[in-house]
Structures are given as C-alpha cells and as structure tokens.
Protein backbone atom coordinates (compact mmCIF):
# COMPACT_ATOMS: atom_id res chain seq x y z
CA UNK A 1 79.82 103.66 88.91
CA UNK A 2 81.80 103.12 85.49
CA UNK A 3 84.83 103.59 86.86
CA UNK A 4 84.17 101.18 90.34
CA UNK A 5 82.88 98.68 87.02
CA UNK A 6 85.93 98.88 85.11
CA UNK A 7 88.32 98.25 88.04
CA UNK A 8 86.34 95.05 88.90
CA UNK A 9 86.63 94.50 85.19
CA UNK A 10 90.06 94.61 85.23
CA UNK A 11 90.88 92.94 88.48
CA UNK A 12 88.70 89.77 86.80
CA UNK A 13 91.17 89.41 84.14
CA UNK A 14 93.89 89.94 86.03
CA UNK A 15 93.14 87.03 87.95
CA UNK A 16 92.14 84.47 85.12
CA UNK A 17 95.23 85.57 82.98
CA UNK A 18 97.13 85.08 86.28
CA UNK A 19 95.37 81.57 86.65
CA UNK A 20 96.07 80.71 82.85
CA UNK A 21 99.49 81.54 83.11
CA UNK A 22 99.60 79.32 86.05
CA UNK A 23 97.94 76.37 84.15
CA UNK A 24 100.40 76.47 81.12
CA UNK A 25 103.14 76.56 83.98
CA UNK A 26 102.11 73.42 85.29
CA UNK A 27 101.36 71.97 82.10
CA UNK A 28 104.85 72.28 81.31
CA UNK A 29 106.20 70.69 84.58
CA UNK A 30 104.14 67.84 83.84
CA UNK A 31 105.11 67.61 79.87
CA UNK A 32 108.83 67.84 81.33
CA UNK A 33 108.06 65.03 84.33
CA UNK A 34 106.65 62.60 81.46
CA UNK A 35 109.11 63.24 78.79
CA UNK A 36 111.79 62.03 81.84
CA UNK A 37 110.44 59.31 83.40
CA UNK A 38 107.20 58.18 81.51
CA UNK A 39 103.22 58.92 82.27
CA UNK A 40 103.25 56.91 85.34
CA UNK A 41 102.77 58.78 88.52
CA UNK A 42 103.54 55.89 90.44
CA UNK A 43 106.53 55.31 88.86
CA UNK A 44 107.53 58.63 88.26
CA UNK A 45 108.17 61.15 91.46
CA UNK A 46 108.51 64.12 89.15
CA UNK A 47 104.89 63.30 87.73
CA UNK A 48 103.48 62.74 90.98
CA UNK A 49 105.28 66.30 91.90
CA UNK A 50 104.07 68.08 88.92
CA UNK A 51 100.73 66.89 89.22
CA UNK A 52 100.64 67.52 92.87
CA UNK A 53 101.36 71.39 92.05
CA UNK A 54 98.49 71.44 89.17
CA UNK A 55 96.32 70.46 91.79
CA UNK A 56 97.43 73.00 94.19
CA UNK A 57 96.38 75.96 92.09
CA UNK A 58 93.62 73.84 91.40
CA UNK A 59 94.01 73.01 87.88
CA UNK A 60 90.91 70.24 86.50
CA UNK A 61 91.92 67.20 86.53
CA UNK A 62 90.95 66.84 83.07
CA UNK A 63 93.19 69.00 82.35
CA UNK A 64 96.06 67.18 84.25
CA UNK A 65 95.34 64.27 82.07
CA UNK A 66 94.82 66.03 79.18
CA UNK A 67 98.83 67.46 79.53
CA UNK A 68 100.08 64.17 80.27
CA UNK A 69 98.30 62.39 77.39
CA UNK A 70 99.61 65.37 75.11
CA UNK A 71 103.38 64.72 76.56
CA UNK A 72 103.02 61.31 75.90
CA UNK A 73 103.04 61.13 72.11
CA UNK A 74 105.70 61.48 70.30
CA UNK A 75 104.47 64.31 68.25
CA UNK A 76 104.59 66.54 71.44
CA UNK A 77 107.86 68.48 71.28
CA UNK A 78 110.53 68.73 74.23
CA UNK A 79 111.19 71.14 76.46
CA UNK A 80 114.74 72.40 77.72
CA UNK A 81 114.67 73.55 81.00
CA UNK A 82 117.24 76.90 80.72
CA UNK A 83 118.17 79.17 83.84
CA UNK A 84 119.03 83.08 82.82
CA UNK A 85 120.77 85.80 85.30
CA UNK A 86 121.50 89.28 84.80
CA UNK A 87 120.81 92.50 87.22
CA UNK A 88 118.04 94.68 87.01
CA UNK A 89 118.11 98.64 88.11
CA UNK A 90 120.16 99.34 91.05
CA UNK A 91 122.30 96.35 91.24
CA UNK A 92 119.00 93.60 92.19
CA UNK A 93 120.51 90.05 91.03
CA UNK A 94 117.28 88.46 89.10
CA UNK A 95 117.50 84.61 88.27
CA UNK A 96 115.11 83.46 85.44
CA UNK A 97 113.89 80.01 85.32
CA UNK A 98 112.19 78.77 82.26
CA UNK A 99 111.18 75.71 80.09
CA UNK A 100 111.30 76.74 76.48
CA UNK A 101 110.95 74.48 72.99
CA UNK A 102 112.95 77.25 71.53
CA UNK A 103 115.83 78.33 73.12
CA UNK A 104 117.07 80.97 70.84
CA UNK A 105 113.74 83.07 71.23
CA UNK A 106 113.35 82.83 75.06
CA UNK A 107 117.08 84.16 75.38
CA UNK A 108 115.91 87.04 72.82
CA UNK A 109 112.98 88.08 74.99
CA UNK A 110 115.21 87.88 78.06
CA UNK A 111 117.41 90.12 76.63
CA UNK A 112 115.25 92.46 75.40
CA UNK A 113 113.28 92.23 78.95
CA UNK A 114 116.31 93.50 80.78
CA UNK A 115 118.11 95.84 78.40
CA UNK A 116 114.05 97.86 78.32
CA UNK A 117 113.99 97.62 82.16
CA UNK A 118 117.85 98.94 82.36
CA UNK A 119 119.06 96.12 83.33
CA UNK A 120 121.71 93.27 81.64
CA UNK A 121 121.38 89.74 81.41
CA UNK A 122 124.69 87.93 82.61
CA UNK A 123 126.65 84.75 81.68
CA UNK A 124 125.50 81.71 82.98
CA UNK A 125 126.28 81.06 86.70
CA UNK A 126 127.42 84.58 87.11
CA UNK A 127 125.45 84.79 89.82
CA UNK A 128 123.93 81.52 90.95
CA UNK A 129 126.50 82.14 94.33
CA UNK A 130 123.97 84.70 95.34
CA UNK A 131 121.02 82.27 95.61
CA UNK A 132 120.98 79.48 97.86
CA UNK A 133 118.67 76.12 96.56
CA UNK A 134 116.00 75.04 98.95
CA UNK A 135 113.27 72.41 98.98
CA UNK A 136 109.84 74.57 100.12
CA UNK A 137 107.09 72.29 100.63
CA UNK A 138 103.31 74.08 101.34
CA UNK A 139 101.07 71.92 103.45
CA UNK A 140 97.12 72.30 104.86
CA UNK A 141 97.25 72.59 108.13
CA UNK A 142 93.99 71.34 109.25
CA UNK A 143 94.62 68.31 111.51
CA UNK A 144 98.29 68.94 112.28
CA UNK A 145 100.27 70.29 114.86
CA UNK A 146 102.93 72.41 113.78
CA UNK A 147 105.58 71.33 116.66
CA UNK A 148 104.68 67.36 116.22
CA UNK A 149 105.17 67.42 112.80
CA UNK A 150 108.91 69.21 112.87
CA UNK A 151 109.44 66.75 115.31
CA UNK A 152 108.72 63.95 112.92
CA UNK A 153 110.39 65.50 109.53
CA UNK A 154 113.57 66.69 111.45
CA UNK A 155 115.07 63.09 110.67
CA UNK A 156 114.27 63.85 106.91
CA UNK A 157 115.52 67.07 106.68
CA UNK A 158 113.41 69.85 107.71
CA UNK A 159 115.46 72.81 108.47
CA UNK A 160 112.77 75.03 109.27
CA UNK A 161 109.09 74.29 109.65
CA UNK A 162 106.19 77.31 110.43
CA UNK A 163 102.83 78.65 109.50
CA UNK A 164 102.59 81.46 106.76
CA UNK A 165 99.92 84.16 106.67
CA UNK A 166 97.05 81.80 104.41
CA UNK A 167 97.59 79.58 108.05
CA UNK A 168 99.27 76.85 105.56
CA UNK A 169 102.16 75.03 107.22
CA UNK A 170 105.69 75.35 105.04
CA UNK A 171 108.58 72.90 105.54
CA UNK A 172 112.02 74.05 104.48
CA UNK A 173 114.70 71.63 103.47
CA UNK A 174 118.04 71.91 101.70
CA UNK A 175 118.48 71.23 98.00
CA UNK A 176 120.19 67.65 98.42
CA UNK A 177 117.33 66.69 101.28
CA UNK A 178 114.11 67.35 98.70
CA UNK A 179 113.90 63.99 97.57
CA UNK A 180 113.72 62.37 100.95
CA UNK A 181 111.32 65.05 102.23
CA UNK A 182 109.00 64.57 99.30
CA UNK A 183 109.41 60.76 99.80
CA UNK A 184 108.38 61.06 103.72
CA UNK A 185 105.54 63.58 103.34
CA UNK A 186 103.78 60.92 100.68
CA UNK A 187 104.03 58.01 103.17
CA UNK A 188 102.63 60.35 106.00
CA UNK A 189 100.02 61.21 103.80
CA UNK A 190 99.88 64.95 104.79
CA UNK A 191 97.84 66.82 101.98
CA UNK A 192 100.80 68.53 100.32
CA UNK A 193 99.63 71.84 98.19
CA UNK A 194 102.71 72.12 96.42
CA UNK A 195 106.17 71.60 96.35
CA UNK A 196 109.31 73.64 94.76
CA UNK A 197 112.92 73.52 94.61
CA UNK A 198 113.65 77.35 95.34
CA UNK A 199 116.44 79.84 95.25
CA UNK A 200 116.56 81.92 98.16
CA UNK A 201 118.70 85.11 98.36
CA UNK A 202 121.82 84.36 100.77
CA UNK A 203 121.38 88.57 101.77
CA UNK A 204 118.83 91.31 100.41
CA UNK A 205 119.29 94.25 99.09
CA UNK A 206 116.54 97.32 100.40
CA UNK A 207 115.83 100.32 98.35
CA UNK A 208 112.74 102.95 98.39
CA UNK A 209 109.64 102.74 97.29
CA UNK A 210 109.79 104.18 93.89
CA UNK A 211 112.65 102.12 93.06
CA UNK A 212 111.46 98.72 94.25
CA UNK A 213 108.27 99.69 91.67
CA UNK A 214 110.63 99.73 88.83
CA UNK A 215 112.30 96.19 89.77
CA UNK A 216 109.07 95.18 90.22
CA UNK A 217 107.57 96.32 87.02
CA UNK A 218 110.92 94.48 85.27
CA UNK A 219 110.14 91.30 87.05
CA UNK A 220 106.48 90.99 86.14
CA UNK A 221 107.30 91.62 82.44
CA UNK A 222 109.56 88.61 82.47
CA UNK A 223 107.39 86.65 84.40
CA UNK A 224 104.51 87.34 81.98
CA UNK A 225 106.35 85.21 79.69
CA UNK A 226 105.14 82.09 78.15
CA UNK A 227 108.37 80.72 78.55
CA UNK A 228 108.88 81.67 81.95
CA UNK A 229 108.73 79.28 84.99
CA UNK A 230 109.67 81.17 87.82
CA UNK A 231 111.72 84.51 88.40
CA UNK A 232 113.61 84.86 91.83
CA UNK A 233 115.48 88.47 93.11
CA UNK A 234 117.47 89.93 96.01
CA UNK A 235 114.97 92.59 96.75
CA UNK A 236 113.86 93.18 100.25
C-alpha cells in the first residue's frame, strides 16, 4: 500500500512540476510577444500566438494577464531568444531553444548538460542543416472534417493535414507559410490549441533501447531548465 501511495505521490508532482514548467514557458513567449510588438493582442500576432498557447495547456487567464501586465513595465527585464546545438551519445544532433535574461549562465548549464550526458555542445549553426523549420498548428476537431478543411487551407499552405492519437487535427506548413496559416485559421475561426514553429529532423537516427534511455535522460535534464523553451533531436 505505501509503495502503490508513493508512486501516485510521485506521479502528482511530476505532473504539476511538468504543468509549472509549462506555465513559465508560456509566460515567457508572452513577455517576449509584448516586449516586440506591445500588450495588444489585436495588434500584435505574436501576443495573440503566445496567448493562444497559454490557453492550450490551459494556463488561467489571470495568469495570462498577469504576464502581460508584468512584460509591460519597464522594470520587467528582456529576454534574448538564443538557439544551442551540440550531439549527445551516439552521434543524436540535439537543438536547444531557449529564452534567457542571462545569456552567459544558460550557455554554462548547456555546457555542463552535455559534457555530464557525454555529449558536446557545437558552434552555432553547426547543425541547423539537419533540422528542417515547420509551422505545426494543433486544432479540436469537434465539428470539422478533416478532408474539407485541407481542402480549404491548401491555398494557405498546408502541406500536410491529419488526426493525431488525442483525435486533435494537426496542420503542417513550411516555415515561410506560418504567418499566412495563422492569419487564415483566425478568420475561419477554428479553435486553434496551439501553434509552433518546429524543427523537424530531415532523417532519424535508430538505436536500442538502452541507448535511446540515455539520450533521453540527457534531453529531459536540459529541458528541465528554466531557461529552456523547447529541445528537438534526431532520435527515432
């Protein structure tokens, strides 16, 4: 009985400390959308974006406005979005975005992240040719039909348009077509969950169990980062 107790315990925390982590994530994207282009969502795409995602994870809305109150003064200090790349164990390319008020520690950590996982962290665009930038938008699919609606983004730029296992419909787009998508889904009004600019591996790389663990393990310490806003790989 203890032991079923602790592993609920700890399967409770894992999921608020994953939800916290995913509240100070979108807190930046907002404090980053407002510092750009003002507290305006209607005059401000990123905001409207950013805001979009908070509610996604389902973040309270007075928290929303909380961030973008906070990002409007002028006491609330900038932050520089920074990409990092280096290879973990085995040769896995792993591509670190983050937003960070302090540059010179977030590079430390990522450092130190890699070097304890045996892996090195790379010069900047060493290997950005691996990853290929894509607009991912996630959409409820109550209402819609999948085929219709391809048909209808197709002129906008949907590459590829599908249902994922939560039964959520996912548009693809390139990089350069993501602000026309995102433009097109508001007017349609579709309820939008969330929507990324992501970097998909151009090919994978497949190893065995034990040593996909030990990626894995390298890629949640770095994503466990406060300054870390998303980590992408080339593991299959």
């Amino acid at each position: 009985m203890g032991r079923v107790f602790e592993k609920r315990k700890y399967k409770m925390f894992a999921r608020y400390d994953k939800m916290a982590k995913g509240f100070t994530r979108a807190g930046k994207e907002i404090a980053i959308a407002v510092k750009q282009g003002g507290p305006d969502p209607n005059m401000n795409p990123r905001l409207r974006m950013a805001m979009q995602n908070a509610k996604g994870i389902n973040m309270p809305k007075d928290r929303i406005e909380a961030a973008i109150k906070r990002a409007s003064s002028k006491e609330e200090k900038d932050f520089e979005e920074v990409v990092y790349e280096g290879y973990g164990p085995y040769g896995i390319a792993i591509l670190v975005e983050c937003a960070t008020d302090n540059p010179t520690r977030t590079v430390a950590n990522i450092r130190m992240y890699f070097n304890r996982g045996n892996g090195t962290l790379g010069k900047t665009g060493s290997l950005d040719f691996l990853f290929e930038r894509k607009g991912v938008f996630k959409i409820k699919s109550e209402g819609l039909n999948v085929e219709e609606l391809e048909l209808e983004l197709i002129d906008f730029g949907a590459q590829d348009v599908y249902l994922n296992d939560e039964n959520e419909i996912i548009v693809e787009t390139a990089f350069h077509d993501f602000g026309m998508m995102h433009k097109a889904l508001e007017e349609t009004k579709v309820n939008v969950i969330s929507s990324e600019n992501m970097r998909v591996p151009q090919n994978q790389t497949e190893l065995t169990e034990a040593q996909s663990e030990e990626i894995m393990t390298l890629v949640e310490k770095i994503e466990a980062d406060d300054d870390v806003q998303n980590v992408y790989h080339n593991l299959k």
